[in-house]
Protein backbone atom coordinates (compact mmCIF):
# COMPACT_ATOMS: atom_id res chain seq x y z
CA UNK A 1 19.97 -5.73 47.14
CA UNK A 2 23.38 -5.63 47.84
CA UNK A 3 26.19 -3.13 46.55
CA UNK A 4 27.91 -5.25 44.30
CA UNK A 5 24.05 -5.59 42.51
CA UNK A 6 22.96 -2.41 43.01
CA UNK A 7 26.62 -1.45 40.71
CA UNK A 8 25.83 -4.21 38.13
CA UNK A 9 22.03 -3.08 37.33
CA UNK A 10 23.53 0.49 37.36
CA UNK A 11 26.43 -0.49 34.98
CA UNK A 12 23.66 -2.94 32.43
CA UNK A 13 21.43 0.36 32.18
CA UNK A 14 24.11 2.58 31.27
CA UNK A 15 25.58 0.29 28.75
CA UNK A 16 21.97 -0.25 27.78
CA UNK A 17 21.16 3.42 27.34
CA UNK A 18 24.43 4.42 25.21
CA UNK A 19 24.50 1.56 22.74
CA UNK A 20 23.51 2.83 19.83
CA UNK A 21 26.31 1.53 17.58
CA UNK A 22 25.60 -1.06 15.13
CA UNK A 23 28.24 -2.95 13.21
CA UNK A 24 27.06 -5.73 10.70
CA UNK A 25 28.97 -7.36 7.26
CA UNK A 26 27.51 -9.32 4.74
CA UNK A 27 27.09 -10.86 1.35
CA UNK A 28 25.88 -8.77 -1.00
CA UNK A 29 25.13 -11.73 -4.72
CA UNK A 30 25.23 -10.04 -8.27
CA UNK A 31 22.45 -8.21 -9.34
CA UNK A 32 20.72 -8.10 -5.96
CA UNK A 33 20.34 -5.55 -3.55
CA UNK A 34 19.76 -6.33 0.26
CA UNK A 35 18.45 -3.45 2.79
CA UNK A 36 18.14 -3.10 6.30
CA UNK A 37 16.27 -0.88 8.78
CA UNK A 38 16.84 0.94 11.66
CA UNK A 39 14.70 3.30 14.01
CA UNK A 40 16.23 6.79 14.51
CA UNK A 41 14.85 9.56 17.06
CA UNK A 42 14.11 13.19 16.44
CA UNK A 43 17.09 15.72 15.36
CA UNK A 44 19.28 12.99 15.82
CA UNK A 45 22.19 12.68 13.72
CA UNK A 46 22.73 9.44 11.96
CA UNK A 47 26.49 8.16 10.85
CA UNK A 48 27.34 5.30 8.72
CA UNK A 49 31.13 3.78 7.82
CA UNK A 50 30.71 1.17 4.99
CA UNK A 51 33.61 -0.57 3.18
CA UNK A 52 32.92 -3.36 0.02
CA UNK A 53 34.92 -5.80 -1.42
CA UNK A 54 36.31 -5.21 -4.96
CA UNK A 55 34.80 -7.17 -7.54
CA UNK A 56 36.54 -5.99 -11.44
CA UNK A 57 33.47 -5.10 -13.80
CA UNK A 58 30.99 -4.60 -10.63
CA UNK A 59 29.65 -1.77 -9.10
CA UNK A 60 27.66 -1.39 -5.76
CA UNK A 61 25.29 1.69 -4.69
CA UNK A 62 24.25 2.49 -1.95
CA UNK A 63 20.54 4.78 -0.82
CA UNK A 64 19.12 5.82 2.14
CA UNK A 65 15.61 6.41 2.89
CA UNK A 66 13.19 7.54 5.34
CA UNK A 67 9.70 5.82 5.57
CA UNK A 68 8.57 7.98 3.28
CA UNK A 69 10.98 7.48 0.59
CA UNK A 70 12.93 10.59 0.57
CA UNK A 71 16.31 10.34 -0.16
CA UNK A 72 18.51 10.98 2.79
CA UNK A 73 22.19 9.78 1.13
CA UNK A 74 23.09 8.08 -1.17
CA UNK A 75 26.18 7.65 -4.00
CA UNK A 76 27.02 5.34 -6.87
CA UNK A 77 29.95 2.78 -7.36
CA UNK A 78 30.91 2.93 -3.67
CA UNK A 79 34.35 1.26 -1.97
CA UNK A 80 34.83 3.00 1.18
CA UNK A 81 33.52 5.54 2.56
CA UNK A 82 31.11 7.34 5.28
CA UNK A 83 27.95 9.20 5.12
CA UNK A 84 25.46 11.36 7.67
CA UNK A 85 22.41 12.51 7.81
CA UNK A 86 19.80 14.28 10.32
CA UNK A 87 16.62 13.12 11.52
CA UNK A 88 13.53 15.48 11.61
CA UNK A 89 11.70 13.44 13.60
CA UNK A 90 11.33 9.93 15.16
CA UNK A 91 11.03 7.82 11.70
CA UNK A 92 12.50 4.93 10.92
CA UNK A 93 15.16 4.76 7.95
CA UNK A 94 16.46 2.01 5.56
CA UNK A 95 19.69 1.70 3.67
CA UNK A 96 19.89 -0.58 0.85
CA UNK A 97 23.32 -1.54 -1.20
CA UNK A 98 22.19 -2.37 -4.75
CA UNK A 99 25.14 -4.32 -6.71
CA UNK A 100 25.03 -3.83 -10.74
CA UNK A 101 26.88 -6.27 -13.03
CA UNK A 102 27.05 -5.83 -16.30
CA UNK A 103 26.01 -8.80 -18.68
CA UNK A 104 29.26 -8.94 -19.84
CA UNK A 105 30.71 -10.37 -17.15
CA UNK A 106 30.42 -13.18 -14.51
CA UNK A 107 29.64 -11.70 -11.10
CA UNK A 108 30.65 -12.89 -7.86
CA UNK A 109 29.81 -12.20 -4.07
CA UNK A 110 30.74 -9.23 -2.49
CA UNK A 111 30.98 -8.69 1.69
CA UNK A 112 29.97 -5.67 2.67
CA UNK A 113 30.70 -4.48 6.18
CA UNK A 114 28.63 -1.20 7.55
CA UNK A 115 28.98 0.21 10.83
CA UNK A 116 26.18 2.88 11.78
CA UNK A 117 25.92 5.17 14.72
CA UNK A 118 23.66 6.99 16.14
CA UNK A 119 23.19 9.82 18.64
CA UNK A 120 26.13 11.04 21.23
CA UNK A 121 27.95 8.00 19.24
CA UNK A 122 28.75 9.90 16.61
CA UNK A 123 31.30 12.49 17.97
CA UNK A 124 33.74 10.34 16.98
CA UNK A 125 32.56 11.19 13.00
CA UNK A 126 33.15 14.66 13.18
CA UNK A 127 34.09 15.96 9.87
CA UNK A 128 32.48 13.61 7.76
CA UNK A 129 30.96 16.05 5.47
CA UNK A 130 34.00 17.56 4.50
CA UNK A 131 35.61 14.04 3.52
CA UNK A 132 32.27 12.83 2.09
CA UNK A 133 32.49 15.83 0.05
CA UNK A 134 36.27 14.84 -1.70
């Protein structure tokens, strides 16, 4: 193998290795909740950034769980905001955005965008607590 191939397999592993970040947006209907899942390691620590869409009358909450359905985070009629948690152990964890509109009114779609990180990733989420905490 040549240099120039020997630096490229070198450079796809290390990009490979320190990807943890994972950035996603979608539509979130009235009255529906949608949930995703996501493997996280032992005493690893876990950071999410979510923003939603205003909707007047409607309310979204989010909830995250490990696979045994403890309660890792969670908080009611969300906009913006972050959140963190630790891992015990290798588990795998899901986070679920519930939307809630009252009878009352007419809902429409809301876009959610969540961007989670995991691992050395989440230096750049120091502080969080404290905010998440205001």
């Amino acid at each position: 193998m040549d240099r120039f191939g020997v630096v490229l397999l070198a450079l796809v592993g290390a990009t490979a290795l320190f990807q943890t970040a994972q950035a996603i947006m979608f539509g979130l209907e009235p009255n529906t909740q949608k949930c995703l899942k996501d493997d996280m390691q032992g005493n690893q620590i876990v950071a999410g950034e979510y923003e939603v869409t205003g909707a007047p009358g409607q309310k979204i909450n989010y909830v995250v769980r490990d696979s045994k359905g403890h309660i890792m985070s969670q908080k009611e009629d969300i906009s913006k905001g972050k959140f963190t948690f630790t891992s015990e152990m290798y588990d795998t964890f899901e986070i679920c955005f519930i939307s809630q509109v009252p009878p009352t009114h007419r809902g429409v779609n809301q876009e959610v965008s969540l961007d989670i990180k995991k691992g050395i990733e989440t230096k750049s989420y120091e502080g969080v607590s404290a905010e998440e905490e205001r």
